[in-house]
Protein backbone atom coordinates (compact mmCIF):
# COMPACT_ATOMS: atom_id res chain seq x y z
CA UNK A 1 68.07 85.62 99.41
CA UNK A 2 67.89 89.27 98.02
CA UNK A 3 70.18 90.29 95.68
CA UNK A 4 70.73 93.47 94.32
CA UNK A 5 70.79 94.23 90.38
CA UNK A 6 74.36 94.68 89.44
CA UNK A 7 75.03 91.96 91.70
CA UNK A 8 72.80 89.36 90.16
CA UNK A 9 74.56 90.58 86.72
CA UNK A 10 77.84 89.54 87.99
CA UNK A 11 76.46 86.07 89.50
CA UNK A 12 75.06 85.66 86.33
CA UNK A 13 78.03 85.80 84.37
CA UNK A 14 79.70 82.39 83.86
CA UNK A 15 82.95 83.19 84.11
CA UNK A 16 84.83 86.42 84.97
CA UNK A 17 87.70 87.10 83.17
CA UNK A 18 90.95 85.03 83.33
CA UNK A 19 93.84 86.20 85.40
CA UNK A 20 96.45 84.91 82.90
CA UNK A 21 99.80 86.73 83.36
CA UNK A 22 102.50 87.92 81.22
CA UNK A 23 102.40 88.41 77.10
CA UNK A 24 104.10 87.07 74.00
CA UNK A 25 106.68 89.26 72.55
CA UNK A 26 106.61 90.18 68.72
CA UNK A 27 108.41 87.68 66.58
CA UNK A 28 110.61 90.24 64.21
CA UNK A 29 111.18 88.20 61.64
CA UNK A 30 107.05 87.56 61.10
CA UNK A 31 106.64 91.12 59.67
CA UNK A 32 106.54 91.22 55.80
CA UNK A 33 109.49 93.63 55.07
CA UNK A 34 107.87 97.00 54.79
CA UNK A 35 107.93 98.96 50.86
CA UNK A 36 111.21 100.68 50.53
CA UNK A 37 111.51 104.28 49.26
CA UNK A 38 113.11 104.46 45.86
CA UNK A 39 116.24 105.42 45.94
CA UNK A 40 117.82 108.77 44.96
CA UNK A 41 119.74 109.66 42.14
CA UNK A 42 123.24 111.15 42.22
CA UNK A 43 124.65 112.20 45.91
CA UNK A 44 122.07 114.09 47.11
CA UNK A 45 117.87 114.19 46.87
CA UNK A 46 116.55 117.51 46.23
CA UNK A 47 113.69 118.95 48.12
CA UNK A 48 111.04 118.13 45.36
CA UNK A 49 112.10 114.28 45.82
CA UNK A 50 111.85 114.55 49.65
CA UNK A 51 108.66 115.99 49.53
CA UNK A 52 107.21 112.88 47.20
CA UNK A 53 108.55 110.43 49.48
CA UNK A 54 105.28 108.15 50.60
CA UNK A 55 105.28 106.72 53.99
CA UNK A 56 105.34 102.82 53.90
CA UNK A 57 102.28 101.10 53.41
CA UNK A 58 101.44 98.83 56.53
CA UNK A 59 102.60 95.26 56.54
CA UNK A 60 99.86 92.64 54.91
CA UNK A 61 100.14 88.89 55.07
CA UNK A 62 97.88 86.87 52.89
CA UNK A 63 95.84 83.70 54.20
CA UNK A 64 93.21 82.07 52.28
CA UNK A 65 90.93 84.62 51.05
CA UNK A 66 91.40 87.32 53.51
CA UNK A 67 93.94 89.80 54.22
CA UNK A 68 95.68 90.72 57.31
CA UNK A 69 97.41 93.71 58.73
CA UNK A 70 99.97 93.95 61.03
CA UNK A 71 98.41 95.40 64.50
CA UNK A 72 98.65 95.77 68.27
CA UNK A 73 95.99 94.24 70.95
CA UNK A 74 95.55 96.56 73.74
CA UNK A 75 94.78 94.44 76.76
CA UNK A 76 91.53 96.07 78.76
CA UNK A 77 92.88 97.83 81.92
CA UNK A 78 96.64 98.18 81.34
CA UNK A 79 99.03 99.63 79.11
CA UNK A 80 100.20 96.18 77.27
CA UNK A 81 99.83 95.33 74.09
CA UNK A 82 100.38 92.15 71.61
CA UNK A 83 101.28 92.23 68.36
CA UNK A 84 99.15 90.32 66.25
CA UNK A 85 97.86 90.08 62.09
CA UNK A 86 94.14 91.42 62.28
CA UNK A 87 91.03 91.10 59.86
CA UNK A 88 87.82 91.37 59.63
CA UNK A 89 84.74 88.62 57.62
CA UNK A 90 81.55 90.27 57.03
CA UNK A 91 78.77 87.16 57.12
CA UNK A 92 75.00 88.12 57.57
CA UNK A 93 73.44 88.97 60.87
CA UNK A 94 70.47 86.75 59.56
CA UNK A 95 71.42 83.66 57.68
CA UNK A 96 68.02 83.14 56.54
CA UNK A 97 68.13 86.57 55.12
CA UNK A 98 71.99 86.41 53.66
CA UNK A 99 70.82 89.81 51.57
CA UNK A 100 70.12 91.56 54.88
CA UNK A 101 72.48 93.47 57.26
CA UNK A 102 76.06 92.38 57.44
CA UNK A 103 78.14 92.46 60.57
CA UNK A 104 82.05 92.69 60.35
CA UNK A 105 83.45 90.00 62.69
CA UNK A 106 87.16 90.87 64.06
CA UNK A 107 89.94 88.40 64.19
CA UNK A 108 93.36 88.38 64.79
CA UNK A 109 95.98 85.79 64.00
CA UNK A 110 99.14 85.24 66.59
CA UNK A 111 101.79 83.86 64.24
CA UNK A 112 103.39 81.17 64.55
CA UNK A 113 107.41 80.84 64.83
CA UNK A 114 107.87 78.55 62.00
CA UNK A 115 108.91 79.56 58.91
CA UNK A 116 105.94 76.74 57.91
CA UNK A 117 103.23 76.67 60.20
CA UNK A 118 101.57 73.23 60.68
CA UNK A 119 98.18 73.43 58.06
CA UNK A 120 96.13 73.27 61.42
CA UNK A 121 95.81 76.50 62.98
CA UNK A 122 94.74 76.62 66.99
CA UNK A 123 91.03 78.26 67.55
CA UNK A 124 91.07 80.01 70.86
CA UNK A 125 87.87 79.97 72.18
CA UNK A 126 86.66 82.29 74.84
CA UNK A 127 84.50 82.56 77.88
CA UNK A 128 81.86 84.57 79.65
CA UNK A 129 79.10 84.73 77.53
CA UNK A 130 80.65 88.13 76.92
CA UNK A 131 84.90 88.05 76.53
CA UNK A 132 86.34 89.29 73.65
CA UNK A 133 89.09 86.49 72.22
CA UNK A 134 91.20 89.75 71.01
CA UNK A 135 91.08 91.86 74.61
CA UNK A 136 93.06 88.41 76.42
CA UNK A 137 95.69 88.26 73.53
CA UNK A 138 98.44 89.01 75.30
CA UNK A 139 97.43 86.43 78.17
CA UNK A 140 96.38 83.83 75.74
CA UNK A 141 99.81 83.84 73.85
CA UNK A 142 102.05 83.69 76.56
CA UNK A 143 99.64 80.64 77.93
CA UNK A 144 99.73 78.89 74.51
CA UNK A 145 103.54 80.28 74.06
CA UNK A 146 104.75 76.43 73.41
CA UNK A 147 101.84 76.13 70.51
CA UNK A 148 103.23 78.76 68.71
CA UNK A 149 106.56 77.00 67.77
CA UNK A 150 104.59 75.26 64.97
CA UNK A 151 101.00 76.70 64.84
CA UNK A 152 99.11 80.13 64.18
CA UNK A 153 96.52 80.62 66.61
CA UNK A 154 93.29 82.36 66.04
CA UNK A 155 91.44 85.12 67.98
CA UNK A 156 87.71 85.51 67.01
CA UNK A 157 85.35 88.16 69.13
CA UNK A 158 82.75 85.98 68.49
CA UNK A 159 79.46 87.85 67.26
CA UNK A 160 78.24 90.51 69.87
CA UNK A 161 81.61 91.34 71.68
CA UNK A 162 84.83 93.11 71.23
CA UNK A 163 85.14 94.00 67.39
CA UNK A 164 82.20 92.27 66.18
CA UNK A 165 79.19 94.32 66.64
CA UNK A 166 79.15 94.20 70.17
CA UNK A 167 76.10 94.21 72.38
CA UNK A 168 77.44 96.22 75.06
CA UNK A 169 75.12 98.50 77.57
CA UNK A 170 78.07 100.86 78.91
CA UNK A 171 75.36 103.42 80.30
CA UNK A 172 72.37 100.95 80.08
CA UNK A 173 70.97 99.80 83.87
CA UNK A 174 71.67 103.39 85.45
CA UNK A 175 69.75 102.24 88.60
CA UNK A 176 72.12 99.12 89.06
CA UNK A 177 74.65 101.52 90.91
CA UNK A 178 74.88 99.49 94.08
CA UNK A 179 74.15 96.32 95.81
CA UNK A 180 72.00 97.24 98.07
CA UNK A 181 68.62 97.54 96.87
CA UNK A 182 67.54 93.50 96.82
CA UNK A 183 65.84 92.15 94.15
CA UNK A 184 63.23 93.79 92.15
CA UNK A 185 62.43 91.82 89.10
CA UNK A 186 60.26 94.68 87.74
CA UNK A 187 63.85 96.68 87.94
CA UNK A 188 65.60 94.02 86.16
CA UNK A 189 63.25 94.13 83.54
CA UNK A 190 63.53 98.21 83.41
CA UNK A 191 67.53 97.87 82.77
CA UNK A 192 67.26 94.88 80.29
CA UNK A 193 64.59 97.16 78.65
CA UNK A 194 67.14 99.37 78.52
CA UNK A 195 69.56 97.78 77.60
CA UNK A 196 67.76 96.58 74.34
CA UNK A 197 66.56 99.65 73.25
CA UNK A 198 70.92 100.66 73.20
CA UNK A 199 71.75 97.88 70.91
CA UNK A 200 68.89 97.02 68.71
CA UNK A 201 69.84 100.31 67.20
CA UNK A 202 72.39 98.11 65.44
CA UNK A 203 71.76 94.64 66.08
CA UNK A 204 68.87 92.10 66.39
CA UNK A 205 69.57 89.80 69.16
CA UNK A 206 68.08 87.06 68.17
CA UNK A 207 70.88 86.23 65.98
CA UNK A 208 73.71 86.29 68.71
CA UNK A 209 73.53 83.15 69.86
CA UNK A 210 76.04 80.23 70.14
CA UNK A 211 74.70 78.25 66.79
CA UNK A 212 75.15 81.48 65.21
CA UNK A 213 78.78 81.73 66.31
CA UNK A 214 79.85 78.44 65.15
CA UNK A 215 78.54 78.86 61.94
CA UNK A 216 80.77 82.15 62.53
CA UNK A 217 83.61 79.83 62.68
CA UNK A 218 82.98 77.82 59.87
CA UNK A 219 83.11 80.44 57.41
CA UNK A 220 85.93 81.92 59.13
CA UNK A 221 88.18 78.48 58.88
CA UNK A 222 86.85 78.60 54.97
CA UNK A 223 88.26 81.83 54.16
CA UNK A 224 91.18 81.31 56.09
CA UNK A 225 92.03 78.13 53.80
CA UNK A 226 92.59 75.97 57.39
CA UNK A 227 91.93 72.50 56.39
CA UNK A 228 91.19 71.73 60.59
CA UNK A 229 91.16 73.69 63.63
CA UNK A 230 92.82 72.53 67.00
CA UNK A 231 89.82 74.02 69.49
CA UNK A 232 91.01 75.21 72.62
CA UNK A 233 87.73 76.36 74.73
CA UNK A 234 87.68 77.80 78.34
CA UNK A 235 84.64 77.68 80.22
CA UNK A 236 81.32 79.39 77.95
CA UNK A 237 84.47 78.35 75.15
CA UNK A 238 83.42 74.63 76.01
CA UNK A 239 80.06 74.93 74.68
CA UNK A 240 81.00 76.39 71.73
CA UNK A 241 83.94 74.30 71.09
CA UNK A 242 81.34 71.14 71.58
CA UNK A 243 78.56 72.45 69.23
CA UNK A 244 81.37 73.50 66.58
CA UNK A 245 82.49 69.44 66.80
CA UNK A 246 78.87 68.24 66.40
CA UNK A 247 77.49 70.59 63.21
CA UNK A 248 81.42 70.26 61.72
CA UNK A 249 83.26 67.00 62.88
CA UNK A 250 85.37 67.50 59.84
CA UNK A 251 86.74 70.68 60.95
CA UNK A 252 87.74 69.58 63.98
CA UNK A 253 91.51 67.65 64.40
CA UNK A 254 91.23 67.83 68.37
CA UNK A 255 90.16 69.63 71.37
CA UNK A 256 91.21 70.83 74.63
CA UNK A 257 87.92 72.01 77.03
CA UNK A 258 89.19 73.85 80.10
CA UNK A 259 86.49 74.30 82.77
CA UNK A 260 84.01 72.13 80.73
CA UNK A 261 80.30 72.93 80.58
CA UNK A 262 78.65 69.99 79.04
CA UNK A 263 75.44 70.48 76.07
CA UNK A 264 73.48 68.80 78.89
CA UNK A 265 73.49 71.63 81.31
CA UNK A 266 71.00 74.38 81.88
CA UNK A 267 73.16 77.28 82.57
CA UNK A 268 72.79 78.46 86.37
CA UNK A 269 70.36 75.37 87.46
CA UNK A 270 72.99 74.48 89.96
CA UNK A 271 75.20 77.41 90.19
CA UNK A 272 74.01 77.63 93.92
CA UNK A 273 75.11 74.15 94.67
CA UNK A 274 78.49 74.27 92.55
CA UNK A 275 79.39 77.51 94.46
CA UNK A 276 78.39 75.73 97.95
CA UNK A 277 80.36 72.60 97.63
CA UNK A 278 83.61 74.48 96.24
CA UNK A 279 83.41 76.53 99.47
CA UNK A 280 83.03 73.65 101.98
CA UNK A 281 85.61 71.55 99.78
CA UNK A 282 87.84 74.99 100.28
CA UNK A 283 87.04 75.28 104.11
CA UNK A 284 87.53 71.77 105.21
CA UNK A 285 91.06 71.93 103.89
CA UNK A 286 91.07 74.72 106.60
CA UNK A 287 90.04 73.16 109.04
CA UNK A 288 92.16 70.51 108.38
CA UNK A 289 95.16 72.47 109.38
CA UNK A 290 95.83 73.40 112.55
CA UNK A 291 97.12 76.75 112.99
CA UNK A 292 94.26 77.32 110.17
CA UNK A 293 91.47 75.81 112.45
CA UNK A 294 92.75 77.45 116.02
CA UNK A 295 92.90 81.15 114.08
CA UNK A 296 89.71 80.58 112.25
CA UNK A 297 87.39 77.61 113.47
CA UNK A 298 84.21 77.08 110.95
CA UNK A 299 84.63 79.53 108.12
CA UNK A 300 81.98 78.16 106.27
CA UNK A 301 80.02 78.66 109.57
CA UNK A 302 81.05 81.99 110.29
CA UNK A 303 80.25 82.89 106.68
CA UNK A 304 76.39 81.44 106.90
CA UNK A 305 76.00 83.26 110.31
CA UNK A 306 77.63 86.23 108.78
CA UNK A 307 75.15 86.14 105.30
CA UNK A 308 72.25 85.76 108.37
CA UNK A 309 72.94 88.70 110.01
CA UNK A 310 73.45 91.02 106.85
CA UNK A 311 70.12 89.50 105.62
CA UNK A 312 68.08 90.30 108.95
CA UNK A 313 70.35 93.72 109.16
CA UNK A 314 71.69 95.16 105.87
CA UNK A 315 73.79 98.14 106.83
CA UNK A 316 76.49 101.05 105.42
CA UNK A 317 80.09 100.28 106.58
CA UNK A 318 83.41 102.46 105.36
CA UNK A 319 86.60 101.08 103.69
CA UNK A 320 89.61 102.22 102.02
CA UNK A 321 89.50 102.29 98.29
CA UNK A 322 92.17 100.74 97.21
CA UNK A 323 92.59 102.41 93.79
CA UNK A 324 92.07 105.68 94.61
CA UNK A 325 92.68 105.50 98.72
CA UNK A 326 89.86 107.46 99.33
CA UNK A 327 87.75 106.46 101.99
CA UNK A 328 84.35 105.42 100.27
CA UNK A 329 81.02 104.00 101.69
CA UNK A 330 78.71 101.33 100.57
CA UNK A 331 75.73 98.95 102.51
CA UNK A 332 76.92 95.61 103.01
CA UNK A 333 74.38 93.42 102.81
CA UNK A 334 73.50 89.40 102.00
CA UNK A 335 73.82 90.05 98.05
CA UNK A 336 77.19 91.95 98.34
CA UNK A 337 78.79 89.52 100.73
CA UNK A 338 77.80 86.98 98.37
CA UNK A 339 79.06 88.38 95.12
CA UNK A 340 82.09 88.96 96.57
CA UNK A 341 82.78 85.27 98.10
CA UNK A 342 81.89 83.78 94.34
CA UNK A 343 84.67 86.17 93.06
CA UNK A 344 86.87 85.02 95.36
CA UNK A 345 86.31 81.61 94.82
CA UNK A 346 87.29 81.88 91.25
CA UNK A 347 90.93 81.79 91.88
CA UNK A 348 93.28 79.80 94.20
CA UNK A 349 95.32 83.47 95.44
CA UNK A 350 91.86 84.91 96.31
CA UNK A 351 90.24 81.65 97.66
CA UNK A 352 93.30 81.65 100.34
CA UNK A 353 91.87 85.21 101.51
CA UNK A 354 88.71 83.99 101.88
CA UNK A 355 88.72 82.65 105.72
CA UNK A 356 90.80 85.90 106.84
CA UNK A 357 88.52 88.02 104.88
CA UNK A 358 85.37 86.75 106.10
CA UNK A 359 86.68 86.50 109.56
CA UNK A 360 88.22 90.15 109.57
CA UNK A 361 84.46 91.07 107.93
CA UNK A 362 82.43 89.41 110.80
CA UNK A 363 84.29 91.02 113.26
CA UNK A 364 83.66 94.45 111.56
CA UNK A 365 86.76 95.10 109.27
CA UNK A 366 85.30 95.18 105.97
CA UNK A 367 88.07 96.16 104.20
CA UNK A 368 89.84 93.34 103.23
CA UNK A 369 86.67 91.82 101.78
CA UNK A 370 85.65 94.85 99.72
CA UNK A 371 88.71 96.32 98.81
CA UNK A 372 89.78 93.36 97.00
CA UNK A 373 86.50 93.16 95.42
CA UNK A 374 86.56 96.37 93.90
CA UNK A 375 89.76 95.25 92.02
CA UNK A 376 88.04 91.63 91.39
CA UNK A 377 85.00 93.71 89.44
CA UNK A 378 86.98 95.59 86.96
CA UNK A 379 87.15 92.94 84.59
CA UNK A 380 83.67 92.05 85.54
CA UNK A 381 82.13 95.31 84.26
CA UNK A 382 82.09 94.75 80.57
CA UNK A 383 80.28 91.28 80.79
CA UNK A 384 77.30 92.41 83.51
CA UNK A 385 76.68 94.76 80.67
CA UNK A 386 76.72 92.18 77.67
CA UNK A 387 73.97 92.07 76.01
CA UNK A 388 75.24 88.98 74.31
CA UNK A 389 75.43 87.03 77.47
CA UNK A 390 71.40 87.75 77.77
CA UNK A 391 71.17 86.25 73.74
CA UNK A 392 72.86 83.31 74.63
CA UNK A 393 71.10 82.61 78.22
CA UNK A 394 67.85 83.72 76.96
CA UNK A 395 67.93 81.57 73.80
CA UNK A 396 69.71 78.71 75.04
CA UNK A 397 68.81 77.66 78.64
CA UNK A 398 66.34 80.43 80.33
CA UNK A 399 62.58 78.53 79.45
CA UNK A 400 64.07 75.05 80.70
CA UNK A 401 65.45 76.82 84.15
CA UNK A 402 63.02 75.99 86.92
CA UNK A 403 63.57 77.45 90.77
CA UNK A 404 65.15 74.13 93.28
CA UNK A 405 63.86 74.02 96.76
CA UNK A 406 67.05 72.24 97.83
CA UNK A 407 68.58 75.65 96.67
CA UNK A 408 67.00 77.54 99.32
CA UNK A 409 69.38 78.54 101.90
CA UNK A 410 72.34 77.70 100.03
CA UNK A 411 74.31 81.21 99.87
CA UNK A 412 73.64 82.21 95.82
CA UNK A 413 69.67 80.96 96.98
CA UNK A 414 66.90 80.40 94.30
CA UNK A 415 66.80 84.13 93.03
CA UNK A 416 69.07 83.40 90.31
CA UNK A 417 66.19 81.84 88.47
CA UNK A 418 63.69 84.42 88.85
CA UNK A 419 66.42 86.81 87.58
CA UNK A 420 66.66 84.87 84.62
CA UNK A 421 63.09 84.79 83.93
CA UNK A 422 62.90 88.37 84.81
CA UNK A 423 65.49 89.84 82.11
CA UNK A 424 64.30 87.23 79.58
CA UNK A 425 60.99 88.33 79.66
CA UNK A 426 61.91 91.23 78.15
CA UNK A 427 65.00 89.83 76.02
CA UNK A 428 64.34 88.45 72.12
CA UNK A 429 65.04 84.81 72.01
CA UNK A 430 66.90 83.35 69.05
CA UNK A 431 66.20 79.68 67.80
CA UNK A 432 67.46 76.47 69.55
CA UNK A 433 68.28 73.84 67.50
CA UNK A 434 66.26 70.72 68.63
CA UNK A 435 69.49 68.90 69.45
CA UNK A 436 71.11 71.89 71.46
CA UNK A 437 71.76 70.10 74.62
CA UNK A 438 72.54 66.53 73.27
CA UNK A 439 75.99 65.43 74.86
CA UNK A 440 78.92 65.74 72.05
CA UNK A 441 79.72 62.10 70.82
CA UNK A 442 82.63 62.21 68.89
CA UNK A 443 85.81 59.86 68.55
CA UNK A 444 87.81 62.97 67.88
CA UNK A 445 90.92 63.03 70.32
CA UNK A 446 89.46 65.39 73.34
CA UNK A 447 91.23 66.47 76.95
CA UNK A 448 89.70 68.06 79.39
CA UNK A 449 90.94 70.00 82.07
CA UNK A 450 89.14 70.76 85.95
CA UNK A 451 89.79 72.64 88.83
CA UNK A 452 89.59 70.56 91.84
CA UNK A 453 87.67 73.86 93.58
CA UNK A 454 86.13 75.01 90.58
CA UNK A 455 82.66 77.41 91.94
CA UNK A 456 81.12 77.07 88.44
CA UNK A 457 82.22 74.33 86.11
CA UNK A 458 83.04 71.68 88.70
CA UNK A 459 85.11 68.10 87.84
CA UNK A 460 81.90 66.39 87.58
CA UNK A 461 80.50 68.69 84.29
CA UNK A 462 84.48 67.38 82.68
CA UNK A 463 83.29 63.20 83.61
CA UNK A 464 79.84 63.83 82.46
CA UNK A 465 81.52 65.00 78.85
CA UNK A 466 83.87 62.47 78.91
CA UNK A 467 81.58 59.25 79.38
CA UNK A 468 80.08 59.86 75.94
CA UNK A 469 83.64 60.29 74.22
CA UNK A 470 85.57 56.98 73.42
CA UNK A 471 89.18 59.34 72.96
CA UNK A 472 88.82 61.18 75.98
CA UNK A 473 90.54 62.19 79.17
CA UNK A 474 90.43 64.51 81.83
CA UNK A 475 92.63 65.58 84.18
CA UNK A 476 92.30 66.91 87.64
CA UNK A 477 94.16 70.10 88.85
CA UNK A 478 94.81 69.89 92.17
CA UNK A 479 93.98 72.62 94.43
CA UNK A 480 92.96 74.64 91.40
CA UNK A 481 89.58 76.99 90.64
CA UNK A 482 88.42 78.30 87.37
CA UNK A 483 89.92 78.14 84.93
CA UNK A 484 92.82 75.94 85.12
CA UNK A 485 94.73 76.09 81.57
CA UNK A 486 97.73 78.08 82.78
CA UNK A 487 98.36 76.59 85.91
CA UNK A 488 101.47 74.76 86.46
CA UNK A 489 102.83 72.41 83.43
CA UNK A 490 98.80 73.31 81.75
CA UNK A 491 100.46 74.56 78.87
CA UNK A 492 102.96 72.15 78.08
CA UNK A 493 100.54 69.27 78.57
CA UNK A 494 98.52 70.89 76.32
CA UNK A 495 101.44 71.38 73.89
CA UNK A 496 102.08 67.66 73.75
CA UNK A 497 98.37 66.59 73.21
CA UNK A 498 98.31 68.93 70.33
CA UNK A 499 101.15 67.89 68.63
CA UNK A 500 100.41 64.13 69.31
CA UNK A 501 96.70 63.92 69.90
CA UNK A 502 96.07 60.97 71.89
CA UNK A 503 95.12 61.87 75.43
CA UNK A 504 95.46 58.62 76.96
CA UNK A 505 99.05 58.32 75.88
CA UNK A 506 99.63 61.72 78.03
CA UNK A 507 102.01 62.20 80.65
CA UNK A 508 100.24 63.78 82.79
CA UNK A 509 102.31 63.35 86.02
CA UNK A 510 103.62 67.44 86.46
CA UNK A 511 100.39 67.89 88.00
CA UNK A 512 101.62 65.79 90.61
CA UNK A 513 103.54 69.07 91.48
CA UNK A 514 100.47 71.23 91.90
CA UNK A 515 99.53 72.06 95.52
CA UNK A 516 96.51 74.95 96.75
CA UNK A 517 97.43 78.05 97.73
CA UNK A 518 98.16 78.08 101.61
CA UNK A 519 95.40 79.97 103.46
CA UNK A 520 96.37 83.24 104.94
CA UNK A 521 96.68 83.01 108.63
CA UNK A 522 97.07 87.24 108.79
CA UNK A 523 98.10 89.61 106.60
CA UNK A 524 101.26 88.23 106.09
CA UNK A 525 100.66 85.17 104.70
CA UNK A 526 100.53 81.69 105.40
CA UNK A 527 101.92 79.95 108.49
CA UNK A 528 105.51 78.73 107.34
């Protein structure tokens, strides 16, 4: 399989951002009353005391050893915003050189309700390798909205995105414009070339990895004063939230992994086969239905012979922008149709467009499928340019990746690898620490939480995790992708196993409620 540049960037990525919805309104009486102006003497204040009147200085709350300013989180994309307390830690980029250049690491603190928070505060950990924990606040605290009765809940851009001395390559890759030039590993090596040369300008990546960021943590939950941290981890999340419990069990008063990827896994070894089996799990639900079958047959078949005839005849096609509603043009070929299927897969609402989108694409209307992508990719953009995600892959999984024969004709192929190799070839590797991918053993109350059609992190990583933890559980949601935290009663289970940490004791039976999203028949939805 060819696939272009910026489409093997995407692929790469482990998880796009989250399509959490809705935000967490500001809690009035949080704010530390602002300074008041002195008052004036006798009835009326002269000009001269007007003019000395200072505005008032910005709301500050105190925790542990740092500061914190009242602030607002823009959310990427949109106009919303979430008010929030935000900081900032300076630790060394090298800890073996603590005398060497300092990074600032941002954080933000969602505060809790309670006039006393619990002494536990709630780590959010986020995805990618790329996100930002501060660009999803507004998602993040309506999802953990239940939390926040009793708990403060932390934001960290963990080392290399967001506020923290991010390795970002907005103009780096210039020839990645389009999908349709297959792959050239010489090219990838060009635009990760590139890339480097943009951030070690203020960075050396070496030191971006994950064992850097939990050390990150550490000293964060130090000068914070938090005697534990609740760890809430969403897909890349997971493996930080794991190595944080093995290098500091005593920091750790539970965990909830979403979308687990266990220590054992070599990051995209079986991407190809995680992304196959979600589709023809997806599919055979579809044909399993019968106004589904009659309108649409075999979409996993129509989609192979579909990926076969862009691969022998790559070609340009015209569809409607659907931002700007301009008519725009692009070649569809294997590595685009591909890219776009793994985006839809992500999600339940997209996954139900996927045999009417496919179907309306093989008979020559590629709208649907690339119009829908183009909105899919926005929140895409910032990770295929990360070039923390390349620290992370590079250090971390990259030498131990090794092409799979049985990978061959799947749809994401063997290429994956060789892109790998390709960009980390070029990329500085940090240092692994011998026991990097150990499984976590821990008795430390842990649940974990799995999409039933999850393209990436599929039920199977959560079990693997689980067998080696004696206070474990994981539960399945049902019809569910990536991602799966949200969904349904997700954040009221997740409420209760907080606030009494033993998983087995859960009620877990809401997710008896949770059904797939019905397949659309047309354009109109779902057959009623």
């Amino acid at each position: 399989m060819k696939l272009g540049g910026r489409a093997i960037f995407r692929i790469m990525v482990v998880v796009a951002a989250v399509g959490f919805l809705g935000w967490n309104q500001w809690h009035a009486h949080h704010a530390s009353p602002p300074a008041q102006a002195p008052a004036a003497t006798g009835a009326h204040m002269d000009q001269s005391s007007r003019a000395t009147v200072q505005p008032a200085p910005p709301r500050t709350w105190k925790l542990g050893s740092l500061t914190l300013t009242a602030c607002d989180l823009g959310q990427p994309n949109s106009g919303l915003s979430t008010a929030a307390w935000c900081g900032s830690l300076a630790v060394p980029e090298d800890r073996a050189e603590p005398q060497g250049r300092k990074i600032e690491l941002r954080l933000a603190v969602l505060r809790s309700s309670a006039q006393v928070a619990s002494p536990d505060m709630l780590a959010f950990l986020a995805g990618g390798p790329g996100q930002a924990a501060t660009d999803y606040a507004g998602p993040i605290a309506a999802m953990l909205e239940p939390l926040r009765a009793h708990r403060d809940i932390l934001l960290l851009d963990q080392r290399g995105t967001g506020g923290s001395n991010a390795l970002a390559c907005k103009n780096g890759g210039q020839a990645a414009t389009s999908d349709d030039t297959g792959f050239d590993p010489a090219k990838l090596r060009a635009e990760a070339a590139a890339c480097l040369k943009q951030v070690e300008a203020h960075a050396d990546p070496r030191y971006y990895t994950t064992s850097d960021a939990v050390q990150d943590l550490e000293d964060v939950r130090r000068a914070l004063g938090v005697p534990e941290f609740d760890l809430v981890g969403v897909s890349y999340g997971t493996r930080v939230a794991q190595q944080y419990a093995m290098h500091h069990p005593g920091a750790v008063r539970s965990m909830v992994l979403d979308s687990t990827v266990p220590n054992s896994v070599v990051l995209g070894e079986d991407f190809a086969q995680n992304l196959d089996d979600a589709l023809k799990a997806q599919f055979a639900r579809c044909e399993a239905d019968a106004a589904c079958k009659q309108r649409f047959g075999h979409p996993f078949q129509t989609l192979v012979q579909l990926r076969d005839a862009l691969r022998a005849n790559p070609h340009p096609v015209s569809f409607r922008d659907p931002e700007t509603y301009q008519t725009v043009q692009r070649v569809l070929s294997e590595d685009a149709l591909v890219s776009v299927v793994r985006m839809f897969a992500y999600a339940p609402p997209t996954a139900a467009l996927l045999p009417l989108s496919i179907d309306a694409a093989a008979h020559g209307d590629v709208g649907p499928l690339l119009g829908q992508a183009k909105l899919l990719t926005v929140d895409m953009a910032d990770l295929a340019g990360s070039g923390m995600s390349y620290s992370v892959i590079c250090s971390e999984d990259a030498d131990l990746l090794g092409a799979r024969p049985q990978d061959a004709d799947t749809l994401l192929g063997t290429h994956m690898v060789d892109a790998y190799k390709a960009i980390c070839s070029v990329w500085p590797k940090g240092t692994r620490p011998a026991d990097f991918h150990q499984p976590l053993q821990t008795a430390k109350p842990v649940l974990l939480l799995a999409g039933q059609y999850d393209p990436v992190t599929p039920p199977r990583y959560a079990e693997e995790v689980a067998k080696h933890l004696p206070n474990a559980r994981v539960l399945l949601f049902k019809g569910q992708g990536h991602s799966v935290l949200a969904a349904g009663c997700g954040p009221q289970l997740v409420q209760h196993f907080v606030e009494h940490p033993d998983p087995k004791a859960l009620d877990a039976s809401c997710l008896d409620r949770l059904q797939p999203t019905p397949f659309f028949i047309d354009f109109n939805g779902a057959t009623p």
